[in-house]
C-alpha atoms as a PDB file:
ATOM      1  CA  UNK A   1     -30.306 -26.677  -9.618  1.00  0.00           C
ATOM      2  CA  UNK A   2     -29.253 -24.907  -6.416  1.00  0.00           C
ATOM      3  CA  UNK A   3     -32.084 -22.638  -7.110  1.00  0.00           C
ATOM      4  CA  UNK A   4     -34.779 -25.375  -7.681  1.00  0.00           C
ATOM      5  CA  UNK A   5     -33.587 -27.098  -4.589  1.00  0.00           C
ATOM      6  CA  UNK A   6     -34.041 -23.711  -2.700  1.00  0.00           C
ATOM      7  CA  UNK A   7     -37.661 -23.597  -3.843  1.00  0.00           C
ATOM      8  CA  UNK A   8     -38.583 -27.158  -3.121  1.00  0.00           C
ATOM      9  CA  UNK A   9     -37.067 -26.062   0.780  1.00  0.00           C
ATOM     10  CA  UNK A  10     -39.456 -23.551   0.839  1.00  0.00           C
ATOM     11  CA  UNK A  11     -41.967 -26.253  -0.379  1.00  0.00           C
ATOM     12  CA  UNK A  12     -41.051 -28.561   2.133  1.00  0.00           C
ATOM     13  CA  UNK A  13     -41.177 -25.528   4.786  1.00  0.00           C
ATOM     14  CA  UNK A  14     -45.047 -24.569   3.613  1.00  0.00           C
ATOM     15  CA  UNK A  15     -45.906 -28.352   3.851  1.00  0.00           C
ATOM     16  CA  UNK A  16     -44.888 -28.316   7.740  1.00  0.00           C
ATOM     17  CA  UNK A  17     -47.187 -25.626   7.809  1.00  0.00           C
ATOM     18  CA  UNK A  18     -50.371 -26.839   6.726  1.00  0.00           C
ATOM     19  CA  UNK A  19     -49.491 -30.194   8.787  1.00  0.00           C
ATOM     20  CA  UNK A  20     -49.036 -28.038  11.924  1.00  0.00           C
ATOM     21  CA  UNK A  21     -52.121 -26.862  11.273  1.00  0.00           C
ATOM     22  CA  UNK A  22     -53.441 -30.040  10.569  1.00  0.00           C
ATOM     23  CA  UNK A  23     -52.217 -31.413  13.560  1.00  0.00           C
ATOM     24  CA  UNK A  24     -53.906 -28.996  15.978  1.00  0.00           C
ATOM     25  CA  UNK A  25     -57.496 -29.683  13.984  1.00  0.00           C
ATOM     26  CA  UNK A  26     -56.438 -33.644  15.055  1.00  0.00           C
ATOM     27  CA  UNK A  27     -56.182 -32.636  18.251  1.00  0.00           C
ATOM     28  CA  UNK A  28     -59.300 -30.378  18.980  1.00  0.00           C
ATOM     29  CA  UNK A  29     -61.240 -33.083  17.107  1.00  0.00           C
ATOM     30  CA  UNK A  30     -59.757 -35.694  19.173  1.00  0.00           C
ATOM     31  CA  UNK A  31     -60.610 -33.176  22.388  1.00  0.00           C
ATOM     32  CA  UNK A  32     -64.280 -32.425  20.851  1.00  0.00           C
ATOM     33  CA  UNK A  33     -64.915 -36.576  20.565  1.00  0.00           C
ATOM     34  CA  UNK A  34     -63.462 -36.617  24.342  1.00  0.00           C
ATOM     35  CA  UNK A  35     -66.386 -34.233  25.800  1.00  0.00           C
ATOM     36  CA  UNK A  36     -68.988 -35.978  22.865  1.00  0.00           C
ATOM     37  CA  UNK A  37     -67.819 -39.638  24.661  1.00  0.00           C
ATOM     38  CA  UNK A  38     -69.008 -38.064  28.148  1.00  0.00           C
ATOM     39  CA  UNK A  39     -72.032 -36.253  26.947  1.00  0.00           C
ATOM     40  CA  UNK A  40     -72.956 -39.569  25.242  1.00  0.00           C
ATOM     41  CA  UNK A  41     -72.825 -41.360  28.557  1.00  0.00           C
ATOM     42  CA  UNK A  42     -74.901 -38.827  30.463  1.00  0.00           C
ATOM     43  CA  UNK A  43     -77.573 -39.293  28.062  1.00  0.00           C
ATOM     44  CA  UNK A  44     -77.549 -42.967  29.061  1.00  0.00           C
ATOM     45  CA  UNK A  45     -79.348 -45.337  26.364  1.00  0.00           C
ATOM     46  CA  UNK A  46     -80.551 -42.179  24.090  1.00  0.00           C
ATOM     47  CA  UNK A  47     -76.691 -41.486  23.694  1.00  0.00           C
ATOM     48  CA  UNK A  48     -75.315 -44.933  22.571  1.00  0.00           C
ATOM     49  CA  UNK A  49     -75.523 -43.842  19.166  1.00  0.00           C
ATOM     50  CA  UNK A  50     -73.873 -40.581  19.851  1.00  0.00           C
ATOM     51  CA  UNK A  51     -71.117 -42.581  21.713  1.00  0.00           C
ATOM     52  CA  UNK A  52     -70.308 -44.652  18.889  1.00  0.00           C
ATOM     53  CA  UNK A  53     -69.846 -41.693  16.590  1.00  0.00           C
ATOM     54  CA  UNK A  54     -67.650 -40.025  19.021  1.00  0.00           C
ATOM     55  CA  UNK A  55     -65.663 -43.020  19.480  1.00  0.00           C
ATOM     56  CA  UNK A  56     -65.040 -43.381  15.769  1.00  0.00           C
ATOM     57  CA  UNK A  57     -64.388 -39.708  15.442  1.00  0.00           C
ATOM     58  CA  UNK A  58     -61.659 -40.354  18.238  1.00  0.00           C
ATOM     59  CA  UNK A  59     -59.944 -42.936  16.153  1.00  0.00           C
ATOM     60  CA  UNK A  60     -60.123 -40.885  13.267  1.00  0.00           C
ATOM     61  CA  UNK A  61     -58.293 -37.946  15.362  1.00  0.00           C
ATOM     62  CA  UNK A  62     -55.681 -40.537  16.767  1.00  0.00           C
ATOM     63  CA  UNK A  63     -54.763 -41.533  13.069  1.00  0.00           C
ATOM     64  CA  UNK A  64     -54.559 -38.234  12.113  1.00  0.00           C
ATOM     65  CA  UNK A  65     -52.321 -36.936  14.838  1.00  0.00           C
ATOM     66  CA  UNK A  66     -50.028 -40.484  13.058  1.00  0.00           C
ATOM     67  CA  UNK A  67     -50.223 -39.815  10.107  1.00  0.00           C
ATOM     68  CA  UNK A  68     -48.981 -36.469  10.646  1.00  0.00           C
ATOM     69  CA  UNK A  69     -45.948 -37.285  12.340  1.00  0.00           C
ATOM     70  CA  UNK A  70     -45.186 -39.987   9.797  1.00  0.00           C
ATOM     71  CA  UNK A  71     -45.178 -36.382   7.418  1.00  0.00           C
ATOM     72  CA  UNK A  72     -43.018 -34.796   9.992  1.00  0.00           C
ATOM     73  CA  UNK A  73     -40.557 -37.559   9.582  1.00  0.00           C
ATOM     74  CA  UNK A  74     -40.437 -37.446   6.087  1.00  0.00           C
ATOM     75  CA  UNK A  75     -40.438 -33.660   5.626  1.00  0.00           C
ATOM     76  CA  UNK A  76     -36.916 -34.003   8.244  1.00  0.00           C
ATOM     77  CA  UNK A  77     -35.693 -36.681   5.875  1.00  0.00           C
ATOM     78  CA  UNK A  78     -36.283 -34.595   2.758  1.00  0.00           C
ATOM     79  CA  UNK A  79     -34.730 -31.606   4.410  1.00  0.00           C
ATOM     80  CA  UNK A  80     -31.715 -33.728   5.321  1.00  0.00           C
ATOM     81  CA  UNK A  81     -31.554 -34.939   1.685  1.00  0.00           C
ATOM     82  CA  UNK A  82     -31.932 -31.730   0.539  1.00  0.00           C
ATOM     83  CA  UNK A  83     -28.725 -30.228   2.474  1.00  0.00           C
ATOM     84  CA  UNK A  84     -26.607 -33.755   1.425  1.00  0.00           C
ATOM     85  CA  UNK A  85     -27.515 -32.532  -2.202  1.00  0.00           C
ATOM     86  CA  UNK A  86     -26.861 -28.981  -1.887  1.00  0.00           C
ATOM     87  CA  UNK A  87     -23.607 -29.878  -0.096  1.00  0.00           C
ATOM     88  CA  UNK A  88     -22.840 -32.444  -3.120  1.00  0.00           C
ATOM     89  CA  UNK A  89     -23.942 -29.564  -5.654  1.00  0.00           C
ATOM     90  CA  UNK A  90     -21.025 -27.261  -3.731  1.00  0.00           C
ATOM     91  CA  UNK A  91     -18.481 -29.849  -4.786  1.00  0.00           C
ATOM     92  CA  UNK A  92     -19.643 -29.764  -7.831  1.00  0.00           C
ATOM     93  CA  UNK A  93     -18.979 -26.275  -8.470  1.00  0.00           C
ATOM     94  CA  UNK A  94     -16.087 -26.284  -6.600  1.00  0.00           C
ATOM     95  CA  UNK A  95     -14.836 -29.006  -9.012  1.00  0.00           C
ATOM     96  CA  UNK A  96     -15.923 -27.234 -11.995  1.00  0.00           C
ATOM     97  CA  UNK A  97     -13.697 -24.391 -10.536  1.00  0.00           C
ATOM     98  CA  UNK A  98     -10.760 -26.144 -10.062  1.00  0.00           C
ATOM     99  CA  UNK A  99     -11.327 -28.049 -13.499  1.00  0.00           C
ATOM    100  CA  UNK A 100     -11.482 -24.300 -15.387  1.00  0.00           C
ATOM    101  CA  UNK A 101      -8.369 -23.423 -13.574  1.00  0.00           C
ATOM    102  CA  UNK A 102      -6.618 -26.144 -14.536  1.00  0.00           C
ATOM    103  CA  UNK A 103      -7.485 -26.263 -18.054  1.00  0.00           C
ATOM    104  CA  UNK A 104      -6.234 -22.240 -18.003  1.00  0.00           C
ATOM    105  CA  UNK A 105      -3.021 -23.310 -16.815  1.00  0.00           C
ATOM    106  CA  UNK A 106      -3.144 -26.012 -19.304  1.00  0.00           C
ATOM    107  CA  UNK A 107      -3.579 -23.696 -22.366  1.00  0.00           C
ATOM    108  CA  UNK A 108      -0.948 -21.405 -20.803  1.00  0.00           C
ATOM    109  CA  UNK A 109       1.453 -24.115 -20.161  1.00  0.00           C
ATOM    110  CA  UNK A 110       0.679 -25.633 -23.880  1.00  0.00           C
ATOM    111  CA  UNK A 111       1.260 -21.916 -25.482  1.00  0.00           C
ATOM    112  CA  UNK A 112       4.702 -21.912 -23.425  1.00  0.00           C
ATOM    113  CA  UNK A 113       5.375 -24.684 -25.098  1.00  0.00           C
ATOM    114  CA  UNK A 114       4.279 -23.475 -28.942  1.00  0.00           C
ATOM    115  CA  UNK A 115       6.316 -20.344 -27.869  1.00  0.00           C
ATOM    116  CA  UNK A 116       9.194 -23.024 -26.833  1.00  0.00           C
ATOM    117  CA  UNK A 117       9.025 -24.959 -29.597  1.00  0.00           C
ATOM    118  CA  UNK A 118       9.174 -21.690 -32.215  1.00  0.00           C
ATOM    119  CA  UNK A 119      11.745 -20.346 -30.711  1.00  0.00           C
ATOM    120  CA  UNK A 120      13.675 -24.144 -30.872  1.00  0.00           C
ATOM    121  CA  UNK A 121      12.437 -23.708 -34.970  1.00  0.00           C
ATOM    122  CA  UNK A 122      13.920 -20.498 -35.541  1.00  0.00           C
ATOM    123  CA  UNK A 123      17.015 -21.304 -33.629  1.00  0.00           C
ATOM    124  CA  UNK A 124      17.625 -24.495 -35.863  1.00  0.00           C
ATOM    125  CA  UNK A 125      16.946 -22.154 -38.793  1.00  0.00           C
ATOM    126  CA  UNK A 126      19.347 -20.099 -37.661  1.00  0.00           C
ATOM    127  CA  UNK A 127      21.826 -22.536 -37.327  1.00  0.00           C
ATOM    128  CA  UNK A 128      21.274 -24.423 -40.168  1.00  0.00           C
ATOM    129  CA  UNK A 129      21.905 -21.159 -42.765  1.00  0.00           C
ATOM    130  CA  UNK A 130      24.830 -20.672 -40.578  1.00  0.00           C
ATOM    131  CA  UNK A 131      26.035 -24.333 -41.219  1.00  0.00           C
ATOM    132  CA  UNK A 132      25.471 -23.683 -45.094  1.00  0.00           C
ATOM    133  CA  UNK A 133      27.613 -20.663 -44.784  1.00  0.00           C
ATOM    134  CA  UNK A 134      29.950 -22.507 -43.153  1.00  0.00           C
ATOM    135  CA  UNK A 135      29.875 -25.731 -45.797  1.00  0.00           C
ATOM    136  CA  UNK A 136      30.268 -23.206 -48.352  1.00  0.00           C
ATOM    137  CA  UNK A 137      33.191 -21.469 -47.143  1.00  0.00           C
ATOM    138  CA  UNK A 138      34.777 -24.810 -45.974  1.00  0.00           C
ATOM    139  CA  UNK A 139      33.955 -25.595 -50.067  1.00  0.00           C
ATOM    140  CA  UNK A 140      35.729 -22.542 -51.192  1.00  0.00           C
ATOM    141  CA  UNK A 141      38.749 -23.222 -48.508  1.00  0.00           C
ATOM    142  CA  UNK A 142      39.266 -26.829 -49.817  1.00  0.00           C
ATOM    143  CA  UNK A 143      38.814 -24.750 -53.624  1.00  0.00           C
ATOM    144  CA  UNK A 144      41.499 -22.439 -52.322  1.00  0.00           C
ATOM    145  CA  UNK A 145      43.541 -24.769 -51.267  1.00  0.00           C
ATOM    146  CA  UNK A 146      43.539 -27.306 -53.792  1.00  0.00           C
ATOM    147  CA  UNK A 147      44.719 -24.678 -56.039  1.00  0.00           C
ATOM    148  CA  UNK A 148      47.609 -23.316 -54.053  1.00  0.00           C
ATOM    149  CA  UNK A 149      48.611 -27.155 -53.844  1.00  0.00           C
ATOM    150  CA  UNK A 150      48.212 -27.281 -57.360  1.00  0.00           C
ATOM    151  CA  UNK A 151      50.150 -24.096 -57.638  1.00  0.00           C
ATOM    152  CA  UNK A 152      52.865 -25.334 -55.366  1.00  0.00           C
ATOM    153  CA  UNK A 153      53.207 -28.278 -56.897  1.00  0.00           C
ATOM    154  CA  UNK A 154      54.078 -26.068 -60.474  1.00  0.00           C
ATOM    155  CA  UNK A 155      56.560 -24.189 -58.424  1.00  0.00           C
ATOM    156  CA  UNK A 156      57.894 -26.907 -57.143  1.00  0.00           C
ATOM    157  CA  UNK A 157      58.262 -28.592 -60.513  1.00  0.00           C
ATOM    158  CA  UNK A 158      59.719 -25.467 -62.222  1.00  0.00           C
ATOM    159  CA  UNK A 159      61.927 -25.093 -59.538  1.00  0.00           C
ATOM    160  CA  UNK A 160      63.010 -28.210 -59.730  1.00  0.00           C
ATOM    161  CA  UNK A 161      63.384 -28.054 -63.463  1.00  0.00           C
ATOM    162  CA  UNK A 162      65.688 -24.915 -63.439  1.00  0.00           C
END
């Protein structure tokens, strides 16, 4: 886009050209129908005809030399346009920037977080066969213990039986 906008600049620029060139025809016309008006009037009668010619060739400068600068006016205009999009297009891209970053940081943040979260997974695995160990020798402690009750309470009985 930047590129197109670049090009229809140099459009623009070419245009202001041709109208300057335009312009200065307006105005040697509008010079030439100047000298035409007071040759007319030397010739006296034979150069009414001449002096209406000029005269309309006059006008036809003058609206030229308007027209022109109504051109001039909008070529400025464009140009200004043309620098509030460019300037709109370099937010743009400066947004896109900052959106890329941020998305990076994103997907770095969110594979901290995986990382995090399989770490946290292993951990609780770890833990968890550690808690069976533990359940199982808690098993075979109440085991071992009910049968040296059990035990005790023979002895105890044959003890108390002798």
């Amino acid at each position: 886009m930047t590129e197109s906008i670049g090009q229809f600049s140099d459009s623009n620029g070419q245009i202001a050209a041709v109208i300057g060139i335009v312009q200065d025809i307006a105005e040697q016309t509008n010079l030439l129908s100047l000298n035409s008006a007071i040759e007319a009037s030397r010739a006296g009668e034979h150069g009414k005809g001449f002096a209406v010619v000029s005269q309309e060739v006059r006008k036809l400068a003058e609206q030229t030399k308007t027209s022109v600068t109504e051109i001039r006016k909008l070529i400025s205009l464009s140009n200004q346009h043309t620098k509030q999009v460019l300037g709109h297009l370099e937010s743009v891209s400066d947004a896109v920037r900052a959106g890329a970053a941020a998305s990076e940081s994103t997907t770095s943040s969110f594979r901290h977080v995986v990382g995090s979260i399989d770490k946290s997974n292993a951990i609780a695995d770890h833990v968890r066969r550690q808690m069976d160990e533990v359940s199982v020798t808690v098993e075979e402690n109440q085991h071992s213990t009910t049968e040296v009750a059990s035990s005790a309470e023979s002895l105890n009985r044959a003890a108390a039986n002798a």
